[in-house]
Protein backbone atom coordinates (compact mmCIF):
# COMPACT_ATOMS: atom_id res chain seq x y z
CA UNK A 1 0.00 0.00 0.00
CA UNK A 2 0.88 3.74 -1.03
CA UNK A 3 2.58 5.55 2.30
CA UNK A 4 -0.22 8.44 2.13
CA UNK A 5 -3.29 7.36 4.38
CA UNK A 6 -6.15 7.34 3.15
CA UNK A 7 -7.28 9.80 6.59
CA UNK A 8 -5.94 12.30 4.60
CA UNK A 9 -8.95 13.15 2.74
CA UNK A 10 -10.77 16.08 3.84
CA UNK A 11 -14.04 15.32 6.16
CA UNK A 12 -17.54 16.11 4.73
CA UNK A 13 -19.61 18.59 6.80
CA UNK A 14 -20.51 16.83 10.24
CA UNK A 15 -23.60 14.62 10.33
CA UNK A 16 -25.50 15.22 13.84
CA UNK A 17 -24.79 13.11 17.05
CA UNK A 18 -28.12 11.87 17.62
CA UNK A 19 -26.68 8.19 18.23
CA UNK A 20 -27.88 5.48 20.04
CA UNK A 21 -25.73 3.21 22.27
CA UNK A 22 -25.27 -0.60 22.65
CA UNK A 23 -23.36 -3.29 24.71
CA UNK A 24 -20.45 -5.55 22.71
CA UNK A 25 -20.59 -8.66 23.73
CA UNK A 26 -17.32 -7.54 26.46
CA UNK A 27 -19.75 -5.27 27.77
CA UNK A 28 -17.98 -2.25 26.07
CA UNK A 29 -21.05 0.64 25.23
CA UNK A 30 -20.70 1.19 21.31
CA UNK A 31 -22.62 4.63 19.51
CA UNK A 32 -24.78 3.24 16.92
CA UNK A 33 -24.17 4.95 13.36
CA UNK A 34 -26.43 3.19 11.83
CA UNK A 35 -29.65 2.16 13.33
CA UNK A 36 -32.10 -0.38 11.67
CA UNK A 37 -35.84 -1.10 13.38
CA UNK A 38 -38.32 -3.44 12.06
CA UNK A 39 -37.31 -2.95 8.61
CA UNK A 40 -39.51 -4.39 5.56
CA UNK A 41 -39.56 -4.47 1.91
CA UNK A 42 -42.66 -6.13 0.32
CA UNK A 43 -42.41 -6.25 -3.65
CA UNK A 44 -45.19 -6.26 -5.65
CA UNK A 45 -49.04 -5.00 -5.44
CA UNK A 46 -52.25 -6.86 -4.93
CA UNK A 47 -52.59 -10.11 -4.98
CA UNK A 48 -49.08 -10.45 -6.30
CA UNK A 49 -47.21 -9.92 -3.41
CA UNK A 50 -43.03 -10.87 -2.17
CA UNK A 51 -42.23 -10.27 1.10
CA UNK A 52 -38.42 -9.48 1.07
CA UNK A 53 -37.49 -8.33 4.30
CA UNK A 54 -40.08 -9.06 6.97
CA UNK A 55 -38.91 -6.84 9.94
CA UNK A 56 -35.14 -6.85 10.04
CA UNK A 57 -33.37 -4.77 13.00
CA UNK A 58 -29.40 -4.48 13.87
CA UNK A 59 -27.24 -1.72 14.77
CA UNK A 60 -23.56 -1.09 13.08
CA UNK A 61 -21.03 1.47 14.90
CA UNK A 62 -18.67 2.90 13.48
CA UNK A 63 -15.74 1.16 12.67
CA UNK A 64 -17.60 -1.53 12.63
CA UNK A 65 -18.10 -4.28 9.78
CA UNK A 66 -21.35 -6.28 10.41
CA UNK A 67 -22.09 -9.23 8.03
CA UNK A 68 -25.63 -10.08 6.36
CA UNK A 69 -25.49 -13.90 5.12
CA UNK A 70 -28.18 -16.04 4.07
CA UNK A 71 -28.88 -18.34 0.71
CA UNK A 72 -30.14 -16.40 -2.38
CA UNK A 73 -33.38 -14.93 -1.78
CA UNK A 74 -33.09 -14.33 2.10
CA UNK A 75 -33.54 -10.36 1.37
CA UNK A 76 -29.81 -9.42 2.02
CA UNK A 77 -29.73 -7.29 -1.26
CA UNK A 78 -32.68 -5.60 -0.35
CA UNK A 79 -31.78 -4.97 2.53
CA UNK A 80 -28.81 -3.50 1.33
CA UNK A 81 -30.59 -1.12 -0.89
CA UNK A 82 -33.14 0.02 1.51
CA UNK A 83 -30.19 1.05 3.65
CA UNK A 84 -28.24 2.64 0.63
CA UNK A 85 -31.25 4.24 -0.77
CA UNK A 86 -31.68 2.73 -3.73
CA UNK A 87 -35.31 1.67 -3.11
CA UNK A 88 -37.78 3.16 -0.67
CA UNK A 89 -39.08 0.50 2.54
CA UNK A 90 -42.21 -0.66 2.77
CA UNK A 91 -41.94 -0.37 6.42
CA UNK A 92 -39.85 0.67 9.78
CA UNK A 93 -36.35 3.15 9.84
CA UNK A 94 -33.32 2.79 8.90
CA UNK A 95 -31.03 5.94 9.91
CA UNK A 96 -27.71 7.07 10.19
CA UNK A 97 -26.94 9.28 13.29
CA UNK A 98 -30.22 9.55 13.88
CA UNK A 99 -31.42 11.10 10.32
CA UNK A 100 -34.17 9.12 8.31
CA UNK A 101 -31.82 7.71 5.21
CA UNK A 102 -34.76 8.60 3.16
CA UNK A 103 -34.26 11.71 2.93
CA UNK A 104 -30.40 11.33 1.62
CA UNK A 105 -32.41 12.80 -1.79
CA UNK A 106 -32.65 16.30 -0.74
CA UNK A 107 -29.47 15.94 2.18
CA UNK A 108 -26.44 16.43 0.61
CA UNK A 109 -24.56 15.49 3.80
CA UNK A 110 -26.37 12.42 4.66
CA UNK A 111 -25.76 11.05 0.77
CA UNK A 112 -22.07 11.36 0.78
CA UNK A 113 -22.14 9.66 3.93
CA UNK A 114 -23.45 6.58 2.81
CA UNK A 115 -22.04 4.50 0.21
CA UNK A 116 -22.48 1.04 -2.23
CA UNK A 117 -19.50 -1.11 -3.60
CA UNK A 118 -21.39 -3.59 -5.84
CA UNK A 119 -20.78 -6.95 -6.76
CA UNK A 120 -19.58 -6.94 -10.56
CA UNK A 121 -17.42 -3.35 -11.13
CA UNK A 122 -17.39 -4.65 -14.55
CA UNK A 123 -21.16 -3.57 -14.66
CA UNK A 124 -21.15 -0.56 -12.22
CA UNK A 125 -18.11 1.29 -13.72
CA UNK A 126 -19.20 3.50 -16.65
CA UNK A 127 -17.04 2.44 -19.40
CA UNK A 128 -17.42 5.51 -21.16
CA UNK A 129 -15.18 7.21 -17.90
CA UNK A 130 -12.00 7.25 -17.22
CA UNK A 131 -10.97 6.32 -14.25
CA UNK A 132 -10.65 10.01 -13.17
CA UNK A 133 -13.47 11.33 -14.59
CA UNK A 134 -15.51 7.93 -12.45
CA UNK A 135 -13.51 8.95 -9.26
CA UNK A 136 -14.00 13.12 -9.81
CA UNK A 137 -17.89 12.83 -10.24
CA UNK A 138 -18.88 12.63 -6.77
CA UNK A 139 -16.16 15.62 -5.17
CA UNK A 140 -16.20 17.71 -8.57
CA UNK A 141 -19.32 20.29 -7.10
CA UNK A 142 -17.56 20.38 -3.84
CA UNK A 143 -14.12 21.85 -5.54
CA UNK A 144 -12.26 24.00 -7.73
CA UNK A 145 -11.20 21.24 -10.53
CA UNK A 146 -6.87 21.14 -9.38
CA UNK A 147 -8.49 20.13 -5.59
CA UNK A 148 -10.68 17.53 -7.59
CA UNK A 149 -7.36 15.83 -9.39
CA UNK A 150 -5.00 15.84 -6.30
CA UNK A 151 -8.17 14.71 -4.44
CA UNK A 152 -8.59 11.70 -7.48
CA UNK A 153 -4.96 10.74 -6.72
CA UNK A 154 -5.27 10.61 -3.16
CA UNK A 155 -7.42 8.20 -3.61
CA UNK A 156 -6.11 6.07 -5.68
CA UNK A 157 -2.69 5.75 -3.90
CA UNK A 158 -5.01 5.16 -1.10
CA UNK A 159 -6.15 1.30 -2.95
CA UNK A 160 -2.74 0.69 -3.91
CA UNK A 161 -3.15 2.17 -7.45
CA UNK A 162 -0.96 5.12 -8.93
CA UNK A 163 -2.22 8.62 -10.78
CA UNK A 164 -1.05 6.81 -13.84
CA UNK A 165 -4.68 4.48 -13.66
CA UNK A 166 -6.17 8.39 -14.00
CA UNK A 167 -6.51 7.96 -17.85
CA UNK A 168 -7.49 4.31 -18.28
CA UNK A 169 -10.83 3.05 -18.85
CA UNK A 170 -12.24 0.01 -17.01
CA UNK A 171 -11.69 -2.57 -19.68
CA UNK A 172 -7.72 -1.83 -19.74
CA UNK A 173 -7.96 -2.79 -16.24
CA UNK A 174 -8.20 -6.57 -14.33
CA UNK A 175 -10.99 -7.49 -12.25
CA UNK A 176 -8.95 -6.70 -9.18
CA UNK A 177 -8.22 -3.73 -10.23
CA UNK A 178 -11.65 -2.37 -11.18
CA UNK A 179 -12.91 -3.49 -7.95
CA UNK A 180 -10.14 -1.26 -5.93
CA UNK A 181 -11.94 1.91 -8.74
CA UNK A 182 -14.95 1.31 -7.15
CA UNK A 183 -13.94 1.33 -3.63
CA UNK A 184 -12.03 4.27 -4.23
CA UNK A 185 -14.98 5.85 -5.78
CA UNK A 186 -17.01 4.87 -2.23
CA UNK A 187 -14.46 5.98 -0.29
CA UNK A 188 -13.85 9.83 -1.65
CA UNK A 189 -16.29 11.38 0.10
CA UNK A 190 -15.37 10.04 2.97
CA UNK A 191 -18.20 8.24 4.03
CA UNK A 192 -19.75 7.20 7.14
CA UNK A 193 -21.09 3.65 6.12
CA UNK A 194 -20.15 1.80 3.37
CA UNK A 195 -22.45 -0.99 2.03
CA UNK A 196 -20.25 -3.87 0.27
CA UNK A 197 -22.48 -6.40 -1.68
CA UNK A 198 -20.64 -9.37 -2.24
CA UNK A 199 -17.94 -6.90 -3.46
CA UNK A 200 -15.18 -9.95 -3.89
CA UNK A 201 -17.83 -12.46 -5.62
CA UNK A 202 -16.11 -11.99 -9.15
CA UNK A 203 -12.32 -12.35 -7.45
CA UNK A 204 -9.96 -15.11 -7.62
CA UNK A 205 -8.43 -15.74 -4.29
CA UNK A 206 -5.46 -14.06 -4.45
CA UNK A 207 -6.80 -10.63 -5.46
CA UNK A 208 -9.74 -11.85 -2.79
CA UNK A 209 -7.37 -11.85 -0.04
CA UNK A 210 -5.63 -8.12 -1.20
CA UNK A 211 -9.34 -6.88 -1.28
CA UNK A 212 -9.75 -7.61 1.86
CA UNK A 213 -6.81 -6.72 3.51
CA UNK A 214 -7.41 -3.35 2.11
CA UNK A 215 -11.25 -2.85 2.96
CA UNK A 216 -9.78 -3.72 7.10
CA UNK A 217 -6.92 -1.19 6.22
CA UNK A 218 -9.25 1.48 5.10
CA UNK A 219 -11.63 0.94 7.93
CA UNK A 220 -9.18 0.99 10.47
CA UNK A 221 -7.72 4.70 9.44
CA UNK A 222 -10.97 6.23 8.97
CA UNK A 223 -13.50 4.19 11.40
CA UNK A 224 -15.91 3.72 8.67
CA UNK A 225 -18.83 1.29 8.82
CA UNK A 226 -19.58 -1.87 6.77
CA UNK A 227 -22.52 -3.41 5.79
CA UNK A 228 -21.12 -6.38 4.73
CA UNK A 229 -23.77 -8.30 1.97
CA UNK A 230 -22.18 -12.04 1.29
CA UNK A 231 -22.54 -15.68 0.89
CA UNK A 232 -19.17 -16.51 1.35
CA UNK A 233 -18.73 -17.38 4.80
CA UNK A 234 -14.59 -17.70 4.91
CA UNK A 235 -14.43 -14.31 3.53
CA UNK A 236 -17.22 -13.39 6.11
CA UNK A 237 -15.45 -14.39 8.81
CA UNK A 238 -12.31 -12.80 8.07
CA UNK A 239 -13.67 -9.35 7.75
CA UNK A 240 -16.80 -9.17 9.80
CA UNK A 241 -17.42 -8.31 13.73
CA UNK A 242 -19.92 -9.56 13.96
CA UNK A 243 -22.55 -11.62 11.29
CA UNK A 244 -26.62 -11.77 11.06
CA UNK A 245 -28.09 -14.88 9.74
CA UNK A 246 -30.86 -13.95 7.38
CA UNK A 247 -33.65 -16.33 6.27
CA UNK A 248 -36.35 -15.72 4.26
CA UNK A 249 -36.51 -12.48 5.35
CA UNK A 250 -36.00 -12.41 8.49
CA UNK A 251 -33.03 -12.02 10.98
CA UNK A 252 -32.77 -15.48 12.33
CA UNK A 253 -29.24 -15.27 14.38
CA UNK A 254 -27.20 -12.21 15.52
CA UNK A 255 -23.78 -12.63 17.24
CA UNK A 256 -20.09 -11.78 17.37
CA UNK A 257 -18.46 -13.61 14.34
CA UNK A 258 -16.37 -15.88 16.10
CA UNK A 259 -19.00 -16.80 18.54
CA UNK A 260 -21.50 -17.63 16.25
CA UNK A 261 -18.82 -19.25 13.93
CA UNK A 262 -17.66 -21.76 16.97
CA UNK A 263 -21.03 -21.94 18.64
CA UNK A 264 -23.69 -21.44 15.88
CA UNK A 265 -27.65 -21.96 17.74
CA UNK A 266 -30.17 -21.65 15.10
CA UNK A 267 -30.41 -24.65 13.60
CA UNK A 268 -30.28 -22.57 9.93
CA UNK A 269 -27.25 -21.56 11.11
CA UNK A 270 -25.90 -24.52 11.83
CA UNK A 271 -26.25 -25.97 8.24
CA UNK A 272 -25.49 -22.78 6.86
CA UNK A 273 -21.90 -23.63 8.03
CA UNK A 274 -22.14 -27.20 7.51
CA UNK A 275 -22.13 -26.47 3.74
CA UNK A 276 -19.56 -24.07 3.87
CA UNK A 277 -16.16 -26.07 2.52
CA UNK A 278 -14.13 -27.16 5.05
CA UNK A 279 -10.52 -27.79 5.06
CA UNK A 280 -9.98 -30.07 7.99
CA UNK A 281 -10.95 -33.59 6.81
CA UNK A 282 -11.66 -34.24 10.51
CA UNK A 283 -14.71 -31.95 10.92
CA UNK A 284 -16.34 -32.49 7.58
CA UNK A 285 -19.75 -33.96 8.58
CA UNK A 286 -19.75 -33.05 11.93
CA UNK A 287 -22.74 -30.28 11.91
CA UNK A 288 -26.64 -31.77 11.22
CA UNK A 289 -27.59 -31.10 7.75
CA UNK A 290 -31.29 -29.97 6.18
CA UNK A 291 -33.37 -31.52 4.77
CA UNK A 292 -36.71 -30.26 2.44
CA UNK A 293 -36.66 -26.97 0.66
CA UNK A 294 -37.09 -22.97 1.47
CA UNK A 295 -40.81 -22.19 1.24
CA UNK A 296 -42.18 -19.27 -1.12
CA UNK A 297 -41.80 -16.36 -0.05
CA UNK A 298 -44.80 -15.40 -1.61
CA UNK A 299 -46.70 -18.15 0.64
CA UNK A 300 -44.67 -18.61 4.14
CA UNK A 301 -46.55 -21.16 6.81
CA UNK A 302 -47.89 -19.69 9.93
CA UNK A 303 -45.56 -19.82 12.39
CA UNK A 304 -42.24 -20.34 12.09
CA UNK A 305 -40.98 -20.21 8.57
CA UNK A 306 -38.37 -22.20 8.95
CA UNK A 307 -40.67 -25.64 11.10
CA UNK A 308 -40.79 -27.77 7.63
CA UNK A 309 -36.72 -27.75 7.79
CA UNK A 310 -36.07 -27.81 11.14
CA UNK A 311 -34.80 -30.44 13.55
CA UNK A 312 -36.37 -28.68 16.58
CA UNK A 313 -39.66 -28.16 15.45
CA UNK A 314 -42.34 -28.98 17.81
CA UNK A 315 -46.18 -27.58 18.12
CA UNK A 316 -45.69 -23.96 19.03
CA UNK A 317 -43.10 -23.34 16.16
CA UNK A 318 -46.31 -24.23 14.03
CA UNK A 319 -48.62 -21.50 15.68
CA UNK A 320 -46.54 -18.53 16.91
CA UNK A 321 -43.26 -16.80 15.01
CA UNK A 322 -40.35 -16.64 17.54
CA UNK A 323 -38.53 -13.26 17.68
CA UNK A 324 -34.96 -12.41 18.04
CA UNK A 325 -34.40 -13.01 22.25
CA UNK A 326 -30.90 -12.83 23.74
CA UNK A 327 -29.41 -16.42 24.82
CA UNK A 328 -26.36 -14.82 26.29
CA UNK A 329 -24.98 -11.45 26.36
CA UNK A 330 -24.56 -10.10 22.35
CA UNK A 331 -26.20 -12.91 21.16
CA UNK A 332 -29.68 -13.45 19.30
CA UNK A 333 -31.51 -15.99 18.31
CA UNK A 334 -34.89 -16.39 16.76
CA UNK A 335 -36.25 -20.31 18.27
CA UNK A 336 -38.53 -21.24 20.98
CA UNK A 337 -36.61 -24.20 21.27
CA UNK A 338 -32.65 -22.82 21.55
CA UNK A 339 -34.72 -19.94 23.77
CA UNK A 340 -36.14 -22.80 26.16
CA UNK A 341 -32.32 -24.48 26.47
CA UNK A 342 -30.80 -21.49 26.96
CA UNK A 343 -33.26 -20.33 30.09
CA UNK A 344 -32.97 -23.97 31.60
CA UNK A 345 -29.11 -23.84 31.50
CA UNK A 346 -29.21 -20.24 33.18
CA UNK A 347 -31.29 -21.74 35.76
């Protein structure tokens, strides 16, 4: 990486304080920078409807990088937009430092401070632009245009590229190397969150690994937040804090990342990491696996949405949906039965 930090960029006008505060899990009290309550996203009208998110809630702080994982179709990405912007909820708040995102429109503060690195820079690099001219559109009404070109190769030395990348276009570059463009174009207004879906998806491993050790270098000199959107649970647990299990919709598990990693207790969870690959020979097989398939979204049981699939199921996971309760201190879990074993054992 380039010797000039990447803290050298000049702050965007303050955002206010209006935080709220909660506990790590070693009792530490952590401001809230962005606050998420009883989020949903319903798609469709009429008859026709797609519950996305059904009432999603989690705090990140800053300097924080909190995970979203799930199989396709658990609402991660629309989560992610909600949060970003890019779509409107159907229902609940999402703010950062205390200011409604939804009106990021008409605040120019609040929409520099949040920020989207998508999956494929191939497709969300203009490849009409240059490289400058991609990184100078979000500063160049903010300054004269010789502050907009040292500001372009600031950041650009700041993802381990040079001012000589200022002239190319994204097809003279490799997929790597797009995907450091478009966290440099994230990172130049200096944001305050930064959503990341699946943002190393298209990498091999090595540039994978480089991506990552620069989105943890990044974070660490300017305490921004991640919203971290992925399937790919070694790469989760590398960068993440701490990870929420999504399914169908719902947050299903909430806990520090090696905790929940080590000690998974929603039985989703559980075979979520069973299908990750594992290297060690010795613990292949050793978590419970599913069986049955993921119910429509579009027609979810009463109840539980996960009782067809789950081990634990008994009568009241058939009548009643369980809600995110705390099984020890900073972490979640949504099940009447892990709930019930956790309240004997504290006994």
């Amino acid at each position: 990486m380039c010797s000039t930090p990447a803290r050298s960029f000049p702050r965007c006008s303050p955002l206010a304080s209006d935080t709220t505060t909660r506990a790590s899990s070693d009792g530490r009290s952590q401001l809230s920078l962005l606050r998420v309550r009883d989020l949903k996203k319903t798609y469709g009208s009429g008859k026709s409807l797609l519950p996305a998110v059904r009432g999603v809630s989690f705090d990140v702080a800053a300097g924080e990088t909190l995970a979203l994982v799930g199989e396709s179709g658990c609402g991660k990405s629309s989560t992610a937009r909600v949060v970003v912007g890019l779509t409107a909820p159907s229902d609940g708040t999402v703010e950062l430092h205390g200011r409604d995102v939804r009106d990021a429109p008409r605040d120019r503060d609040l929409r520099r401070s949040i920020q989207m690195v998508f999956q494929h820079p191939d497709q969300s690099l203009d490849p009409r632009f240059t490289v400058g001219q991609t990184l100078a559109e979000p500063v160049r009404l903010l300054m004269d245009d010789d502050d907009v070109r040292g500001r372009v190769d600031r950041a650009l030395r700041a993802v381990g590229l040079g001012p000589e990348y200022r002239d190319r276009r994204p097809r003279e570059l490799s997929g790597g190397q797009q995907q450091r463009v478009a966290i440099a174009r994230a990172l130049i207004c200096d944001p305050r969150l930064v959503v990341l879906d699946e943002p190393t998806a298209s990498l091999d491993q090595s540039v994978r690994s480089r991506v990552i050790a620069l989105l943890k270098e990044l974070q660490q000199e300017r305490q921004v937040g991640y919203l971290f959107i992925s399937h790919d649970l070694v790469t989760v647990r590398r960068l993440a804090h701490r990870v929420a299990v999504m399914y169908l919709g719902r947050v299903v598990e909430i806990a520090d990342t090696e905790q929940l990693f080590e000690a998974p207790q929603h039985p989703y969870t559980r075979a979520l990491l069973a299908a990750a690959p594992v290297p060690d020979p010795r613990r292949r097989g050793s978590r419970a696996r599913l069986a049955g398939e993921t119910p429509s979204a579009a027609n979810l049981p009463v109840g539980c949405s996960f009782q067809d699939r789950c081990p634990l199921v008994h009568d009241r996971c058939r009548v009643e949906r369980p809600l995110l309760a705390a099984t020890q201190p900073g972490h979640d879990v949504e099940c009447f039965a892990v709930e019930a074993l956790a309240s004997q054992s504290g006994r």
